[in-house]
Protein backbone atom coordinates (compact mmCIF):
# COMPACT_ATOMS: atom_id res chain seq x y z
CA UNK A 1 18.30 -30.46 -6.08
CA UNK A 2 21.96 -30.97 -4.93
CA UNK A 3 20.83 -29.77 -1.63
CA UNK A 4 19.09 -32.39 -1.31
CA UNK A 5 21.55 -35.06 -2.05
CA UNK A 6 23.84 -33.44 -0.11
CA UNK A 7 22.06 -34.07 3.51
CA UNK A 8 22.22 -37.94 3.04
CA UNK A 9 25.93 -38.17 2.80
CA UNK A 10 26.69 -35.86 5.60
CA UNK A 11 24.24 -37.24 7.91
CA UNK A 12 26.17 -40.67 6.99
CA UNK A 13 29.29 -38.74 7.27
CA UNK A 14 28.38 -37.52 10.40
CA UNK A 15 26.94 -41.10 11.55
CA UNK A 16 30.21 -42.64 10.68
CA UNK A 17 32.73 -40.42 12.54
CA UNK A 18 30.23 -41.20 15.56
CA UNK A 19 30.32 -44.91 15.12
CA UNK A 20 34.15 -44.44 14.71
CA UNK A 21 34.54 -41.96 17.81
CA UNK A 22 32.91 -44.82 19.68
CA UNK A 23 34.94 -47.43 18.20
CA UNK A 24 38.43 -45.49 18.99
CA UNK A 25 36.92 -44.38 22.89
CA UNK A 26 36.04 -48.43 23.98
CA UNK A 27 39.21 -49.63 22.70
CA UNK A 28 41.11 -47.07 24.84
CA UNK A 29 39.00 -47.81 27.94
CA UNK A 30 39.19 -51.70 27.42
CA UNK A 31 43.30 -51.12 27.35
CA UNK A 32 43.12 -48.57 30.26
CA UNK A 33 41.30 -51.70 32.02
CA UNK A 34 43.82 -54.19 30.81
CA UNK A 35 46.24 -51.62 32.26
CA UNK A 36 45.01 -51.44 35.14
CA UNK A 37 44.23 -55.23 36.29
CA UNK A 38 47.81 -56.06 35.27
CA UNK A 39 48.95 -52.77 38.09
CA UNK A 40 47.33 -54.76 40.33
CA UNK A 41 48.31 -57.75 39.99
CA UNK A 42 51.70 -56.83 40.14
CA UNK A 43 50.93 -55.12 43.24
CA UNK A 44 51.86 -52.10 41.67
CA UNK A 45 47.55 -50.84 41.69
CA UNK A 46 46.61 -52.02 45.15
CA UNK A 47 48.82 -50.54 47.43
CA UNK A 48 46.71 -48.00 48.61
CA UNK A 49 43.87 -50.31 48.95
CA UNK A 50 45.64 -52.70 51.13
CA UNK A 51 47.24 -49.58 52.91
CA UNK A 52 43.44 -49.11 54.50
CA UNK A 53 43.45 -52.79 56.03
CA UNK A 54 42.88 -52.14 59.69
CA UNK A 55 42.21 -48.38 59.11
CA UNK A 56 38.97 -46.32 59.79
CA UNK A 57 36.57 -46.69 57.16
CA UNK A 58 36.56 -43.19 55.35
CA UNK A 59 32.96 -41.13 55.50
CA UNK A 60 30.56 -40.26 52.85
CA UNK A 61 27.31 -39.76 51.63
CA UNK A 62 25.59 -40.25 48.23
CA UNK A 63 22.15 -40.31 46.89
CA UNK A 64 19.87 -43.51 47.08
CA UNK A 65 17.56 -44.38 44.13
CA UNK A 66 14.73 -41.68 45.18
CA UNK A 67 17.87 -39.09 45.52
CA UNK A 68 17.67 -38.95 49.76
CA UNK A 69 20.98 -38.58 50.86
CA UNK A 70 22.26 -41.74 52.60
CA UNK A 71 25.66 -41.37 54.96
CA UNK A 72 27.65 -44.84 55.73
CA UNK A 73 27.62 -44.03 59.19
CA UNK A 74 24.05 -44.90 59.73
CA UNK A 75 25.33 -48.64 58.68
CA UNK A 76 27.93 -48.04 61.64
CA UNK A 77 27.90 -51.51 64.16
CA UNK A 78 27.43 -54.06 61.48
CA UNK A 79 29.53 -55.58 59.36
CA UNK A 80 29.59 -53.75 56.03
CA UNK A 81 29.49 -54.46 52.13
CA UNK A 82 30.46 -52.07 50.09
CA UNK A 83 30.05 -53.07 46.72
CA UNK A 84 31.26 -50.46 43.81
CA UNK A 85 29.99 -51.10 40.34
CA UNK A 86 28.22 -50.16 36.53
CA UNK A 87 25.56 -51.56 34.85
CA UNK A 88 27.98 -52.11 32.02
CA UNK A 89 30.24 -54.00 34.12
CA UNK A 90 30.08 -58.07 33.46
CA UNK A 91 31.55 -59.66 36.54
CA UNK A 92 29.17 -56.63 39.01
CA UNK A 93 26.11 -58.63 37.23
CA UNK A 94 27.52 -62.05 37.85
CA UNK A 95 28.09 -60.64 41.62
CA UNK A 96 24.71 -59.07 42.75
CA UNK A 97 22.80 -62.30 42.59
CA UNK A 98 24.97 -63.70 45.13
CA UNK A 99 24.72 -60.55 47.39
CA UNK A 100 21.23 -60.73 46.78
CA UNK A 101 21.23 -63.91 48.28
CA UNK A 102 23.95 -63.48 51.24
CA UNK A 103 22.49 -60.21 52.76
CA UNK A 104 19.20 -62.30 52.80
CA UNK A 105 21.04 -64.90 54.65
CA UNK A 106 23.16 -62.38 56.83
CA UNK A 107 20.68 -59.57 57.36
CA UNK A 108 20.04 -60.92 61.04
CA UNK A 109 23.35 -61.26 62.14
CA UNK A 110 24.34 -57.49 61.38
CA UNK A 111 25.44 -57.62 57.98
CA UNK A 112 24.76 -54.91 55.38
CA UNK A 113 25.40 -54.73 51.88
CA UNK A 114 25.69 -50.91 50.28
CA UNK A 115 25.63 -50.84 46.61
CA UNK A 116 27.40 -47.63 45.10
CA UNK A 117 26.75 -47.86 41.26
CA UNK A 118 28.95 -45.53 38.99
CA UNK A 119 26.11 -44.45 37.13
CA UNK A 120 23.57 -42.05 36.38
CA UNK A 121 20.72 -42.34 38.93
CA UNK A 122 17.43 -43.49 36.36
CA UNK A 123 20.02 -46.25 34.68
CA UNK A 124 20.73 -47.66 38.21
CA UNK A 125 17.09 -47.65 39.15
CA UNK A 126 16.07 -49.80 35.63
CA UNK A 127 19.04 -51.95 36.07
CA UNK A 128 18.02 -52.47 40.21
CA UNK A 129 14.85 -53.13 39.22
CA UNK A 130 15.68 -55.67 36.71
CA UNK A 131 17.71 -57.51 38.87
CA UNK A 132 15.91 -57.26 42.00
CA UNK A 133 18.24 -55.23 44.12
CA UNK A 134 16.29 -52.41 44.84
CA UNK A 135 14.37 -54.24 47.65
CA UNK A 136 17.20 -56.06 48.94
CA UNK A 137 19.89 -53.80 49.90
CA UNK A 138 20.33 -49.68 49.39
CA UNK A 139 22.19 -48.75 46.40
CA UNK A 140 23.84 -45.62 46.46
CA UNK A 141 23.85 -43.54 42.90
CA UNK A 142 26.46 -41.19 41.13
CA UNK A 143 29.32 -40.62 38.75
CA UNK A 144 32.01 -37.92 39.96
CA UNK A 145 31.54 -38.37 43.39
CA UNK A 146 31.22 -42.03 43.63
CA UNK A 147 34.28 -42.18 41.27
CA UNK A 148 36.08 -39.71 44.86
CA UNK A 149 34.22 -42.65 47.24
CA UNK A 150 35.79 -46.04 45.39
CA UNK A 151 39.33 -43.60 45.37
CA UNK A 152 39.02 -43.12 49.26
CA UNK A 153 38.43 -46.22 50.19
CA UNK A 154 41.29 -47.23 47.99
CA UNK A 155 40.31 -48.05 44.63
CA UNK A 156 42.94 -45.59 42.54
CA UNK A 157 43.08 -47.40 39.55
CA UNK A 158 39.18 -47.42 38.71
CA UNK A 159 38.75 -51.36 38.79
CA UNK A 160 35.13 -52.56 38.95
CA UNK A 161 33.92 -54.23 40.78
CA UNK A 162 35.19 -53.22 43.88
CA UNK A 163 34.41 -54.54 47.33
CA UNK A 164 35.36 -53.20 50.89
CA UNK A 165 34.74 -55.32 53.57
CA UNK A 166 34.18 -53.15 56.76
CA UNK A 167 33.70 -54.75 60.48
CA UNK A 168 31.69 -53.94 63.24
CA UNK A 169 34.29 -51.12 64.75
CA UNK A 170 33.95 -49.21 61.24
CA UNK A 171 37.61 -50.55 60.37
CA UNK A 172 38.59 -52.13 57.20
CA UNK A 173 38.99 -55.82 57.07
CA UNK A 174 39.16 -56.54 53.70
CA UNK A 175 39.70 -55.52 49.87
CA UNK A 176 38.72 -57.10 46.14
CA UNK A 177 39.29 -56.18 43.15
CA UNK A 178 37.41 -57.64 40.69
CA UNK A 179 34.58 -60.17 40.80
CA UNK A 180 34.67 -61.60 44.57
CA UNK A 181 33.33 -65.39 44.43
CA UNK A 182 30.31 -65.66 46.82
CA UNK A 183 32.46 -68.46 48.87
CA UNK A 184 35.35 -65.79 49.31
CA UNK A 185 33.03 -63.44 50.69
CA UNK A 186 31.46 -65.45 53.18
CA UNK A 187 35.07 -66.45 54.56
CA UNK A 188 35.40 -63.03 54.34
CA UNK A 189 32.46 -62.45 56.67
CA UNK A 190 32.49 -65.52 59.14
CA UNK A 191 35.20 -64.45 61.78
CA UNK A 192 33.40 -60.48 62.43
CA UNK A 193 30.10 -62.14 62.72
């Protein structure tokens, strides 16, 4: 009969140190954030980003939603989007409505967004589907090597979201960290169109 009320309190025992392990882990990763943002805006994070200003775009390839391998270079001769981001992430959901919007409205003059979500693949596709990305603009999935893909094109400190601005000779024009306003973008945009 002990036996019995023994199971209860460790499954609560075991429930708590869970709750407690999650608890400890977010408020790390909200100060590694706070960390972070503060590098860069003390210049100290985006060095290497804005290093890659007028430099060759680097290569990759990555998974889309039905897990065909996509490389950037097929996006090569338009001006490219290259939006990094989680479904977790509260300024990438304020953003994607907007690029929703402006790769509607710049489609035909040879712009592309590129989504590259830091996530697993079947989260991205619920979370595309829920906010209408999927058929709007490719969104490339992943976690480690996505994580390599926002580092090479300058993203060290692990700031989302992240946008690379790419032009029409595959060179970098511009970098953001952080939630890009949809007016900044399309000054961004205007003079490589």
């Amino acid at each position: 009969m002990s036996r019995l009320n023994i199971r209860p309190v460790w499954f609560l025992i075991v429930l708590l140190a869970g709750a407690v392990s999650v608890l400890v882990y977010n408020s790390f990763y909200q100060k590694g954030l706070q960390q972070a943002a503060q590098r860069v805006a003390s210049g100290g994070g985006a060095g290497a980003a804005s290093a890659l200003i007028g430099t060759r775009r680097p290569d990759f390839a990555l998974p889309d939603l039905d897990g065909l391998p996509r490389k950037v270079g097929e996006w090569d001769g338009k001006v490219l989007v290259v939006n990094f981001w989680a479904d977790n992430c509260r300024p990438c959901r304020r953003e994607i409505p907007a690029f929703i919007r402006m790769q509607g409205d710049f489609l035909k003059r040879g712009v592309q967004f590129v989504g590259i979500a830091i996530n697993e693949r079947d989260a991205v596709r619920t979370f595309a589907a829920e906010m209408g990305v999927e058929f709007n603009y490719p969104v490339l999935t992943g976690v480690d090597d996505t994580i390599e893909v926002a580092r090479n094109f300058g993203n060290e400190v692990g700031i989302l979201p992240y946008t690379v601005v790419v032009d029409r000779s595959g060179k970098i024009s511009e970098v953001q960290f952080g939630e890009v306003r949809e007016d900044e973008l399309r000054g961004m945009l205007s003079p490589l169109l």
